[in-house]
Protein backbone atom coordinates (compact mmCIF):
# COMPACT_ATOMS: atom_id res chain seq x y z
CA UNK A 1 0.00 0.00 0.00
CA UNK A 2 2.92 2.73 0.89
CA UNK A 3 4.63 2.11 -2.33
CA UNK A 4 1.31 3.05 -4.36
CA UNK A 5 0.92 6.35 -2.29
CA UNK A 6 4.10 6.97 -2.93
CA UNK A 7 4.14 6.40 -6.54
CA UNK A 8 1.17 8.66 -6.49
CA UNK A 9 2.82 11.06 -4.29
CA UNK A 10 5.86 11.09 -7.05
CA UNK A 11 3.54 11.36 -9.99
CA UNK A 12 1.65 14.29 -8.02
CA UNK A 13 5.23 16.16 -7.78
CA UNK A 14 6.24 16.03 -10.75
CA UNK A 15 2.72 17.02 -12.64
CA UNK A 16 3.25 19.94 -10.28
CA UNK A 17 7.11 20.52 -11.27
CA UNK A 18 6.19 20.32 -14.92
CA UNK A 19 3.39 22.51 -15.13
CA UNK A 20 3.91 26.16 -15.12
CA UNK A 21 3.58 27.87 -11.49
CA UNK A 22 0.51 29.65 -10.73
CA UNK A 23 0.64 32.69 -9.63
CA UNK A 24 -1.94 32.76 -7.30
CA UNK A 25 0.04 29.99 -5.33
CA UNK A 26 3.65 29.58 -6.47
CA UNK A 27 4.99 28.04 -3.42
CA UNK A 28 2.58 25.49 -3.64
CA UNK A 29 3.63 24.77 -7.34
CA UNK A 30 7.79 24.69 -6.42
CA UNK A 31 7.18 22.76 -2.81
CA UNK A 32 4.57 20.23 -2.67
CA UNK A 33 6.71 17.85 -0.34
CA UNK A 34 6.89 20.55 2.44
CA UNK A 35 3.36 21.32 3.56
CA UNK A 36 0.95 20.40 0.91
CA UNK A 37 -2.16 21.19 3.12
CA UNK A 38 -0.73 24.28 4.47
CA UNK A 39 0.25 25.78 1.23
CA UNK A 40 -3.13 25.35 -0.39
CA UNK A 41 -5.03 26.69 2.39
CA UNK A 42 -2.84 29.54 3.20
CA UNK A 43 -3.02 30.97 -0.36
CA UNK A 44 -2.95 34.14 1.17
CA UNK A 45 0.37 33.62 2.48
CA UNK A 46 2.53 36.29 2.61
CA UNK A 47 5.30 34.34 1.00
């Protein structure tokens, strides 16, 4: 079971790596492994 999340996991960074950053959220777009919860819900951030 871990090694399909992670495959998933993988496949989810590097869709996000590959496809342009967003503007609205471009920390969420370059670091996905950090916090991806956080940086979605803070897009408001001041980063």
């Amino acid at each position: 079971m871990k090694t399909i999340f992670r495959v998933g996991l993988l496949a989810f960074v590097l869709q996000a790596c590959s496809s342009p950053p967003k503007p609205a959220e471009p920390t969420g777009q370059w670091m996905p492994v950090n916090q991806p919860l956080t940086q979605q819900a803070g897009r408001t951030d001041p980063k």
